[in-house]
C-alpha atoms as a PDB file:
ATOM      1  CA  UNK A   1      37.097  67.923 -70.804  1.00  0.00           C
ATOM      2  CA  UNK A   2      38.707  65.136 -68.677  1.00  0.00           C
ATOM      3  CA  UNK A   3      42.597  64.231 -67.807  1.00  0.00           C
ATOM      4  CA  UNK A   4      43.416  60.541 -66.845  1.00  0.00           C
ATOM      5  CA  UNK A   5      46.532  60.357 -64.617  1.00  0.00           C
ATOM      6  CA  UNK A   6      48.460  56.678 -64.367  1.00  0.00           C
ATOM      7  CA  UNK A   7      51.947  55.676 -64.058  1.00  0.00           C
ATOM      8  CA  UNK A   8      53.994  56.448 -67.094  1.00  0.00           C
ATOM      9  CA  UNK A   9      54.837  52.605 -66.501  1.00  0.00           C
ATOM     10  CA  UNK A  10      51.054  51.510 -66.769  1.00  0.00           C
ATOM     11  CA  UNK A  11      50.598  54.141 -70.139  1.00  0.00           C
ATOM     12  CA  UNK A  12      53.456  52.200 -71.642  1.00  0.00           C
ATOM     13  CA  UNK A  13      52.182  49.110 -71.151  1.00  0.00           C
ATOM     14  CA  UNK A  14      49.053  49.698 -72.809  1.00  0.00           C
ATOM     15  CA  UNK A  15      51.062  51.090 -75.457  1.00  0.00           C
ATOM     16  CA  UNK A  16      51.005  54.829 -75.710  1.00  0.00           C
ATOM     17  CA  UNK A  17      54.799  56.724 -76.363  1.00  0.00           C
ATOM     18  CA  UNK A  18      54.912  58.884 -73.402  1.00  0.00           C
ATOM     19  CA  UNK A  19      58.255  60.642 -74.484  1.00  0.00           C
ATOM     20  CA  UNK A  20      56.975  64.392 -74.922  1.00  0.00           C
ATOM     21  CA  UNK A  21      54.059  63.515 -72.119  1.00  0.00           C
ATOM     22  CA  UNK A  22      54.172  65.770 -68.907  1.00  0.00           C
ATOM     23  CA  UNK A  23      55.319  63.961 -65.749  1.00  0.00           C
ATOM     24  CA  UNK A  24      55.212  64.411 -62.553  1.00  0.00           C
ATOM     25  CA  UNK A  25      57.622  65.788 -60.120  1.00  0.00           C
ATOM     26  CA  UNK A  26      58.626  62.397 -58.737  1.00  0.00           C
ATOM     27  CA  UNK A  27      59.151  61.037 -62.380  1.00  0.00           C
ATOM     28  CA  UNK A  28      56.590  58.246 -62.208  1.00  0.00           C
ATOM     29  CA  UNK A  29      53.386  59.310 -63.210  1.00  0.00           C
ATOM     30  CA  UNK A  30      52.207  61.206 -66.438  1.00  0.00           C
ATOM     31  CA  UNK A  31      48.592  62.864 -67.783  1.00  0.00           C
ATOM     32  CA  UNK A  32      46.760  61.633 -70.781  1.00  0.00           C
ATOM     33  CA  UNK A  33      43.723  63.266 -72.333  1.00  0.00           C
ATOM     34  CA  UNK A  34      40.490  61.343 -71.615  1.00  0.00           C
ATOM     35  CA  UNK A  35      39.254  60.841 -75.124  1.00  0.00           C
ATOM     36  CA  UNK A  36      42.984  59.461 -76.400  1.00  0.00           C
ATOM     37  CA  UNK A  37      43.277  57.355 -73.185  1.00  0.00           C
ATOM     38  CA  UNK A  38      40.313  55.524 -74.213  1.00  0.00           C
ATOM     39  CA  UNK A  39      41.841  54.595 -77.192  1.00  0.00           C
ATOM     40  CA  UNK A  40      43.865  51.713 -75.819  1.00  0.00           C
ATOM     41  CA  UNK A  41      41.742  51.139 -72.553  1.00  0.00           C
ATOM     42  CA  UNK A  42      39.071  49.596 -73.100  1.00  0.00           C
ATOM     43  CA  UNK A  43      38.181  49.703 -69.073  1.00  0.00           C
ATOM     44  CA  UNK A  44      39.245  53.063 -68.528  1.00  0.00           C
ATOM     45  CA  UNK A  45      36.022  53.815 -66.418  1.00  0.00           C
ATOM     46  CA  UNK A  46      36.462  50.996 -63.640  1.00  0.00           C
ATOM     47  CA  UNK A  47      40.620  50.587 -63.849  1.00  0.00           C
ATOM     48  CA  UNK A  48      42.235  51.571 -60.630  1.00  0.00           C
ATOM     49  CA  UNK A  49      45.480  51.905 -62.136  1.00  0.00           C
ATOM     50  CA  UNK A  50      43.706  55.190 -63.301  1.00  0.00           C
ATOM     51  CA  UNK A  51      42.680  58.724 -62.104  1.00  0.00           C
ATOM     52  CA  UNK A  52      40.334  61.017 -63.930  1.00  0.00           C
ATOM     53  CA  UNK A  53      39.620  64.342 -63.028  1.00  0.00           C
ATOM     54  CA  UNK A  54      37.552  66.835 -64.977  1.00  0.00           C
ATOM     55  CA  UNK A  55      39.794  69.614 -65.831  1.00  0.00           C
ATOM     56  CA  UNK A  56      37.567  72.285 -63.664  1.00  0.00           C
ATOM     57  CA  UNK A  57      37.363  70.635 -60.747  1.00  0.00           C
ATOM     58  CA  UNK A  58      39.318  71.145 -57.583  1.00  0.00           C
ATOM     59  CA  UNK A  59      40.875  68.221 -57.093  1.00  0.00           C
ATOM     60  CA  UNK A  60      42.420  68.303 -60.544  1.00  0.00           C
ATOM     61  CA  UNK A  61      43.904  71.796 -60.414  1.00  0.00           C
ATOM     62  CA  UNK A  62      44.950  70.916 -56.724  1.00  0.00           C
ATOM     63  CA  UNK A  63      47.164  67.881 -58.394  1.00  0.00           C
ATOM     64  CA  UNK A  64      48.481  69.679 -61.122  1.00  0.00           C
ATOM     65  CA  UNK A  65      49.426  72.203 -58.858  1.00  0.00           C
ATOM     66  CA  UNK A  66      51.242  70.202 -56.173  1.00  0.00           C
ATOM     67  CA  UNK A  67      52.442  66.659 -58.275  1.00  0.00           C
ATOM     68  CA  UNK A  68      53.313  68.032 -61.692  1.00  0.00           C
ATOM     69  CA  UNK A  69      55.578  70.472 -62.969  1.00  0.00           C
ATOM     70  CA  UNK A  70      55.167  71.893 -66.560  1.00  0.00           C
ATOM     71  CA  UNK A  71      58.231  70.312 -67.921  1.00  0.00           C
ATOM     72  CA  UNK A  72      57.482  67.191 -70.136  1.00  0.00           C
ATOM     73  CA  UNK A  73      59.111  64.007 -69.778  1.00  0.00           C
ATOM     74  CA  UNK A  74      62.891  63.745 -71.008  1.00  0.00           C
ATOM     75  CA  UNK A  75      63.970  61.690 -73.693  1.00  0.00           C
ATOM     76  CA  UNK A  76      66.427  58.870 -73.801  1.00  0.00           C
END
């Protein structure tokens, strides 16, 4: 299974809702499962305005761990 991490500025303007989405602790970036991200980018693979981690790996766990909290974004 795979995470894709972007700006919640770039997920909105590819035009996913990102209300309920969990952000990060400097407000600007949010997570989006792999297989829904590819739903609306159709160059998800080479797109630098996106990170994607396998959700075992390191690196991934590392990020969630240090940039992200586990409260979701707020509304309004």
């Amino acid at each position: 299974m795979k995470f894709c991490i972007s700006t919640i500025e770039f997920w909105e303007s590819v035009g996913f809702n990102t209300e309920n989405w969990r952000v990060s602790t400097d407000g600007l970036k949010s997570i989006c499962h792999e297989k829904f991200a590819r739903l609306l980018v159709e160059d998800l693979d080479t797109n630098s305005n996106i990170e994607t981690h396998d959700i075992d790996s390191v690196n991934f766990k590392a990020i969630i761990e240090n940039e992200f909290t586990g409260d979701f974004r707020p509304s309004g």
